[in-house]
Protein backbone atom coordinates (compact mmCIF):
# COMPACT_ATOMS: atom_id res chain seq x y z
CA UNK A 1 113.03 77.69 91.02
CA UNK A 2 110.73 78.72 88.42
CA UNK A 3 109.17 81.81 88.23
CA UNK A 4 105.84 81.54 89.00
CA UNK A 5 106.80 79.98 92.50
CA UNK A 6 109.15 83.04 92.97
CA UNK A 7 105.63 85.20 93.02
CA UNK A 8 104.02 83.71 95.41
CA UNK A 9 106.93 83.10 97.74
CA UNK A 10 107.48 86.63 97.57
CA UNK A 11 103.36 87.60 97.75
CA UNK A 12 103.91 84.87 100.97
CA UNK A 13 106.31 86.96 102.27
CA UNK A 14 105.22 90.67 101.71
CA UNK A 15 101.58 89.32 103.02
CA UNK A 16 102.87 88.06 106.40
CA UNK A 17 105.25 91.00 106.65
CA UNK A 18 101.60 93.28 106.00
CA UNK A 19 99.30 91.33 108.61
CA UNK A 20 102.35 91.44 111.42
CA UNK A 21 102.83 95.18 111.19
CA UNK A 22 99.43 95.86 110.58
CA UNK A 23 98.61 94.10 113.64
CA UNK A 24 101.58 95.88 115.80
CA UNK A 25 99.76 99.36 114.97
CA UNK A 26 96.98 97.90 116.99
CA UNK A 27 98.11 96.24 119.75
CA UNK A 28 101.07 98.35 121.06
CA UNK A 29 100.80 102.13 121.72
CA UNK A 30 104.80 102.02 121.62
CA UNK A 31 106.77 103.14 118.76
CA UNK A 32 108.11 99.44 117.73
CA UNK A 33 105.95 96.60 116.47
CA UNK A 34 104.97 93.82 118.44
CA UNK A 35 106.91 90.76 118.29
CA UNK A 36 105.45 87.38 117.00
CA UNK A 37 104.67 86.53 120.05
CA UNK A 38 102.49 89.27 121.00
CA UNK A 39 100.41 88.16 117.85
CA UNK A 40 99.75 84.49 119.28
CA UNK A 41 96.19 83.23 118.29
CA UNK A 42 95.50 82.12 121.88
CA UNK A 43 91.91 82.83 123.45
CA UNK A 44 94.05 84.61 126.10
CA UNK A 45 95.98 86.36 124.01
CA UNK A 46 92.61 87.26 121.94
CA UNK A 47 90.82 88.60 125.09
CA UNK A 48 93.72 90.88 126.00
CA UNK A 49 93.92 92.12 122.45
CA UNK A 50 90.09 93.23 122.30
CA UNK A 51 90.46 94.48 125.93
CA UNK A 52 93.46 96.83 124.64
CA UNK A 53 91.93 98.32 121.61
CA UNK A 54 88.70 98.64 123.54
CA UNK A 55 90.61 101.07 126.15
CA UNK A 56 92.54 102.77 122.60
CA UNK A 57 88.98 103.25 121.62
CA UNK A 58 88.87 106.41 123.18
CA UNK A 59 92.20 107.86 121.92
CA UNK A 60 91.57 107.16 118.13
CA UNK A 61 92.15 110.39 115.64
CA UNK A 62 89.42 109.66 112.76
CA UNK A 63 90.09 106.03 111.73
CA UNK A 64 93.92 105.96 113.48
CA UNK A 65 94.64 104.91 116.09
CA UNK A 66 97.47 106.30 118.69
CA UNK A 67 98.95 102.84 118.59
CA UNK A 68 99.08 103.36 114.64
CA UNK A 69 100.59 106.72 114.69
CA UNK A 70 103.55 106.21 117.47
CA UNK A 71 104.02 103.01 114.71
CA UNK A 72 104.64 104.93 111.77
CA UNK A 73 105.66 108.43 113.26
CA UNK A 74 108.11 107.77 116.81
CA UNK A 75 108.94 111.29 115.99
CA UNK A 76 105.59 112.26 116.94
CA UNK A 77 105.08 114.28 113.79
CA UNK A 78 102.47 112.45 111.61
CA UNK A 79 103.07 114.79 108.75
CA UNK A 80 99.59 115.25 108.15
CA UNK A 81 98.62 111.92 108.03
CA UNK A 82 96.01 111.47 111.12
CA UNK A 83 93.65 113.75 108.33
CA UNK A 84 93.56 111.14 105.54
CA UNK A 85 90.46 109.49 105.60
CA UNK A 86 88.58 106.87 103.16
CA UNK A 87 85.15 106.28 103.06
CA UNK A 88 82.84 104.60 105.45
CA UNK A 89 84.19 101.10 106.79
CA UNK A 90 81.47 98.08 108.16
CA UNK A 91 84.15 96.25 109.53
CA UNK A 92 87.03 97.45 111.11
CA UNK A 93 88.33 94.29 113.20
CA UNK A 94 92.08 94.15 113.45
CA UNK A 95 93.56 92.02 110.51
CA UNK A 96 94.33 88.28 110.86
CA UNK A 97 98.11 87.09 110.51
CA UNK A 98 98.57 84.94 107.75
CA UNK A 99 99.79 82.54 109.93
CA UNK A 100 97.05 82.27 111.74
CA UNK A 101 94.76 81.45 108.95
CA UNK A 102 93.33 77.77 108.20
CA UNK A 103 95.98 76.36 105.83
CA UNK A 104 93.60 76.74 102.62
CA UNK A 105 92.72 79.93 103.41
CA UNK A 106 96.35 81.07 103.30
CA UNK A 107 96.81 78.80 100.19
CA UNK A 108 94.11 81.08 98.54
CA UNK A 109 94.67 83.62 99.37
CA UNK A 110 98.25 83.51 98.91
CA UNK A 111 97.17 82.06 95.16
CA UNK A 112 94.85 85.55 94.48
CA UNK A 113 97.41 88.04 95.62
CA UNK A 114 99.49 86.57 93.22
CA UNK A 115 97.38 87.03 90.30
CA UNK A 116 97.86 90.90 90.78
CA UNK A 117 101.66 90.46 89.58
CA UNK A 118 100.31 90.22 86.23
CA UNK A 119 98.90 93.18 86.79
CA UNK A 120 102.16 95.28 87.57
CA UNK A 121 104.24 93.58 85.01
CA UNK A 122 101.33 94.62 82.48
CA UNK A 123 100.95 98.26 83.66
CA UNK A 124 103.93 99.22 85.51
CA UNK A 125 103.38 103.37 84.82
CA UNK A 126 100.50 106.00 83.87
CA UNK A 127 101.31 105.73 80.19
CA UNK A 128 100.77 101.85 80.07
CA UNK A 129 97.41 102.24 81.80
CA UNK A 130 96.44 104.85 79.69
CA UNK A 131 97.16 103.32 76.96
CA UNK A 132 94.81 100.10 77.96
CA UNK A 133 92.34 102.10 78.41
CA UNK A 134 92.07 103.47 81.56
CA UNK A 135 91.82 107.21 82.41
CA UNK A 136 92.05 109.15 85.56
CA UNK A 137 89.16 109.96 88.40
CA UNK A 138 90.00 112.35 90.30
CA UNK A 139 93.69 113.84 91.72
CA UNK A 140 95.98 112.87 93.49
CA UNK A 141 95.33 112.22 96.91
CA UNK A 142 98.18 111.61 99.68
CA UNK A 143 97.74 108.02 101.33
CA UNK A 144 95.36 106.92 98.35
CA UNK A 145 97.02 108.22 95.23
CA UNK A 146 95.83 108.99 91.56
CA UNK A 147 92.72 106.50 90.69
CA UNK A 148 92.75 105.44 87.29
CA UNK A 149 89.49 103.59 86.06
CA UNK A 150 88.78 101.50 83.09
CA UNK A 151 88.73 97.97 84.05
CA UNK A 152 86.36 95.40 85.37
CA UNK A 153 83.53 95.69 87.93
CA UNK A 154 82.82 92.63 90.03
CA UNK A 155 78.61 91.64 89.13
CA UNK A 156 78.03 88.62 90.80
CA UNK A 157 78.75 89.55 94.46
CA UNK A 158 81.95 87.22 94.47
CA UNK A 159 85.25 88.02 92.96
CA UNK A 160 86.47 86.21 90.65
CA UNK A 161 90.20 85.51 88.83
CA UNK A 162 89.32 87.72 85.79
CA UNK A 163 88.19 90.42 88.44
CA UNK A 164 91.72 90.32 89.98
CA UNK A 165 93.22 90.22 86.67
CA UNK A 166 91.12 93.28 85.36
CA UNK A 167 91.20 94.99 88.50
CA UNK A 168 88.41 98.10 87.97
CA UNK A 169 90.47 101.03 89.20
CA UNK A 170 94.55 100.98 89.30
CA UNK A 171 96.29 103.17 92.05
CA UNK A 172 99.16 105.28 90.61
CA UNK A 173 101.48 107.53 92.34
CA UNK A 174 101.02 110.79 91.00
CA UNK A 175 99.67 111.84 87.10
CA UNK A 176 102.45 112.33 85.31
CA UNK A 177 103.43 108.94 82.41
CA UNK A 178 105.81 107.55 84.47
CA UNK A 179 104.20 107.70 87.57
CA UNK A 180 104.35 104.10 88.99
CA UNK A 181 101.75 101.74 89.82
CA UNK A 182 101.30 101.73 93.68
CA UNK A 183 98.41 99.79 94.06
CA UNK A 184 94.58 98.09 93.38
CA UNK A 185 90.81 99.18 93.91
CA UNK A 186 88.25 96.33 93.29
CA UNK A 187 84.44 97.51 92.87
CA UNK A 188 81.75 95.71 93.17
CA UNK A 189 77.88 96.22 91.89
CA UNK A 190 76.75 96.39 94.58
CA UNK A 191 75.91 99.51 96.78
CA UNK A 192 77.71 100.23 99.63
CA UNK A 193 74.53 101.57 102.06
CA UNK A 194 72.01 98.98 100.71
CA UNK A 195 74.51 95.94 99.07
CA UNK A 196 75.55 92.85 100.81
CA UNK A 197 78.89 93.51 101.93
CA UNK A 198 80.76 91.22 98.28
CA UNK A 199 82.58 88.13 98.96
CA UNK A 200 86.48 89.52 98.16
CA UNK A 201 89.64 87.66 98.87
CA UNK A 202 90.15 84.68 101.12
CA UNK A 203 90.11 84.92 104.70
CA UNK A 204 88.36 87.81 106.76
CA UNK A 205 90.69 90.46 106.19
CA UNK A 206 89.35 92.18 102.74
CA UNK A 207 87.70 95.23 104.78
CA UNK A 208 85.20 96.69 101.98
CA UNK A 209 84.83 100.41 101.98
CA UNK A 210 82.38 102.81 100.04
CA UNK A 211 81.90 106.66 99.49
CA UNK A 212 79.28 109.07 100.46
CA UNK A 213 77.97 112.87 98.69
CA UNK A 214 80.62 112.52 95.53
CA UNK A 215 80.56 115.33 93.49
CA UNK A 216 81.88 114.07 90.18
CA UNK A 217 82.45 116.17 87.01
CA UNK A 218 83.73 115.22 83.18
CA UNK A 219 87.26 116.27 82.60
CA UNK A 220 89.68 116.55 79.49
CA UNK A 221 90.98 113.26 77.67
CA UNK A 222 88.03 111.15 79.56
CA UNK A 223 89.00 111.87 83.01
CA UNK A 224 86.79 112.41 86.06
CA UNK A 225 87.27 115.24 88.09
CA UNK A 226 86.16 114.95 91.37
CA UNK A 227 84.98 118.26 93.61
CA UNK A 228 84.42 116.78 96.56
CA UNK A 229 83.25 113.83 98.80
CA UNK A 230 82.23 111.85 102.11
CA UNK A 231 80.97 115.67 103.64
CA UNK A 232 83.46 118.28 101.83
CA UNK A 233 80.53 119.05 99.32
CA UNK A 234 76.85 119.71 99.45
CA UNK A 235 74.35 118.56 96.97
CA UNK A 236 73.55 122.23 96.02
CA UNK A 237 77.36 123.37 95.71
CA UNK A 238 77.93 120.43 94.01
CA UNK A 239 75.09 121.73 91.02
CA UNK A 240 76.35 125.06 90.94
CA UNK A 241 79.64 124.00 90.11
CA UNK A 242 78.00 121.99 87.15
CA UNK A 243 78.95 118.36 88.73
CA UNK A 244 77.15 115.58 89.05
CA UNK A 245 75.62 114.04 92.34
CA UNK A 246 76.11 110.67 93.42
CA UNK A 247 74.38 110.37 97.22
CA UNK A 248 76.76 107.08 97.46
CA UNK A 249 79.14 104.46 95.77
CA UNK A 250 79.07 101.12 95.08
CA UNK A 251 81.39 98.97 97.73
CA UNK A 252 85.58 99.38 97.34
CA UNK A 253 88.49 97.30 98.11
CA UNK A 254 92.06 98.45 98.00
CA UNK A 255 94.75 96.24 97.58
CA UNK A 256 98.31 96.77 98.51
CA UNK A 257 100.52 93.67 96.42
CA UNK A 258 103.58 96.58 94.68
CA UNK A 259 106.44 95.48 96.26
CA UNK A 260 107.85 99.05 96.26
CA UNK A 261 104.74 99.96 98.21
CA UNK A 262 104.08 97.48 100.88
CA UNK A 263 101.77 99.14 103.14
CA UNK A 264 102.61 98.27 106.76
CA UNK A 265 99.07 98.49 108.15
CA UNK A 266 98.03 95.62 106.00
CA UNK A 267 97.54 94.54 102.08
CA UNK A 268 93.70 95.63 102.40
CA UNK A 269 94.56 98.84 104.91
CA UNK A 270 92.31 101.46 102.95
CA UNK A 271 94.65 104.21 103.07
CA UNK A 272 98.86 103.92 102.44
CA UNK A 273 101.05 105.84 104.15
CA UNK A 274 103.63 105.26 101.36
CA UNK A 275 101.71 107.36 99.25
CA UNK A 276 102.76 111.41 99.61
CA UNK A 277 102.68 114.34 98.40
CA UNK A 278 105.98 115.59 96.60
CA UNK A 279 107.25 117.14 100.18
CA UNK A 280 106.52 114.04 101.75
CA UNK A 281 103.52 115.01 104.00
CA UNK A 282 100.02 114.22 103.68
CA UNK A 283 98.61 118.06 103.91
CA UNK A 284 95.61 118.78 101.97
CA UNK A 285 93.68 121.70 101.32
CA UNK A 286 90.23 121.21 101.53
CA UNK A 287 89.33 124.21 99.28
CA UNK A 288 91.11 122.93 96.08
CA UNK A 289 89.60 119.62 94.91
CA UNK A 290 91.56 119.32 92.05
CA UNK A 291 95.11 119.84 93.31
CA UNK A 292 94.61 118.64 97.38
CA UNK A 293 98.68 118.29 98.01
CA UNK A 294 99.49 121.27 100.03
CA UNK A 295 102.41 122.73 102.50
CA UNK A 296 101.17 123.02 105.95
């Protein structure tokens, strides 16, 4: 088999793994995922679906869900991770199997995801990144990781091949050089409270997010520090600590395609519970920007 067909096989694979857990977390409050057939496409099947998470509605801690926490925690010990948060959302509808999706749709998308393999061949650790000329914004942050920036930003509204191939920001877990690459960010021109909502990956399932109240500062070696964001800074602290002020971002996508960190609530989830801090929790402390990874 040549190679090329190996990656999307595999990208085949790891997708339809992602969309089947992702939708277990939302459809079962138990602590195992659904089966295939609770994921059926069926009107019926459908109605009881949005008739379940509408009664969950009520029981959701932030953006998770009980039904997403018994998933990943049966323990009942979430480790911190009902506190990681990401943004503001639009669209939050549960994600779409990949076998559910028109047959083209799945071809293309299939065909995108695969693109990003280039990506982690290319720049598998911090040191190859840096070296291509990205540099860090911001710390590391448990269930999103250590942003590094430097690539391409989508400016037509629609992403393109060289987008996916330049991806703007590249997820890394931790700082250090040979912390590995864990993941994507895509960012589009367009603003998240006044832009049209860009046209991402095939199929419904690319859930754009953006930022609110960033408090962004310049940092050594042409990193960005940031002191806060989406309410953990105001305007006025944000001056006296000699940042700069930006009321809100352009729209974000993360994308989840490492094999060594699949994220079971989906390859767009915004937030990966693979990603932890060195204790393997997802404690923060909200007082210290710059190094968030605490002990509870």
């Amino acid at each position: 088999m040549k190679p090329h067909v190996m990656t999307i096989a595999a990208i085949a694979s790891l997708t339809f793994a992602s969309s089947c857990t992702a939708r277990a977390t939302r459809s079962t409050s138990g602590s195992s995922p659904a089966t295939p057939a609770a994921t059926s496409s069926t009107p019926a099947a459908a109605h009881d679906m949005a008739a379940h998470e509408h009664e969950m509605a009520g029981h959701d801690m932030g953006s998770h869900s009980r039904a997403e926490l018994a998933f990943l925690f049966p323990d009942g010990n979430d480790r911190g991770w009902s506190t990681v948060e990401n943004g503001t959302q639009h669209d939050m509808a549960p994600e779409v199997p990949l076998v559910a999706l028109p047959a083209a749709t799945r071809a293309e998308l299939i065909r995108q995801l695969a693109l990003t393999m280039e990506v982690i061949k290319r720049l598998p650790t911090v040191k190859a990144a840096e070296s291509a000329g990205y540099h860090r914004a911001g710390p590391f942050i448990p269930g999103l990781g250590t942003h590094y920036v430097g690539g391409r930003m989508n400016r037509t509204g629609t992403l393109t091949d060289d987008d996916i191939l330049r991806p703007s920001t590249i997820v890394y877990h931790g700082t250090t050089p040979d912390s590995p690459i864990a993941g994507f960010m895509y960012m589009s021109i367009a603003m998240g409270t006044t832009g049209k909502e860009p046209v991402g990956f095939a199929g419904p399932n690319d859930h754009w997010h953006y930022h609110t109240g960033v408090c962004i500062k310049p940092g050594a070696n042409g990193a960005i520090e940031a002191l806060g964001f989406d309410g953990s800074i105001t305007a006025v602290t944000c001056k006296e600590k000699g940042g700069n002020w930006v009321a809100a971002t352009q729209y974000l996508l993360h994308v989840w395609t490492v094999p060594a960190y699949t994220n079971p609530l989906g390859v767009f989830a915004h937030a990966n519970p693979a990603l932890t801090c060195s204790d393997g929790t997802f404690y923060t402390d909200p007082n210290d920007a710059a190094r968030p990874c605490r002990k509870p």
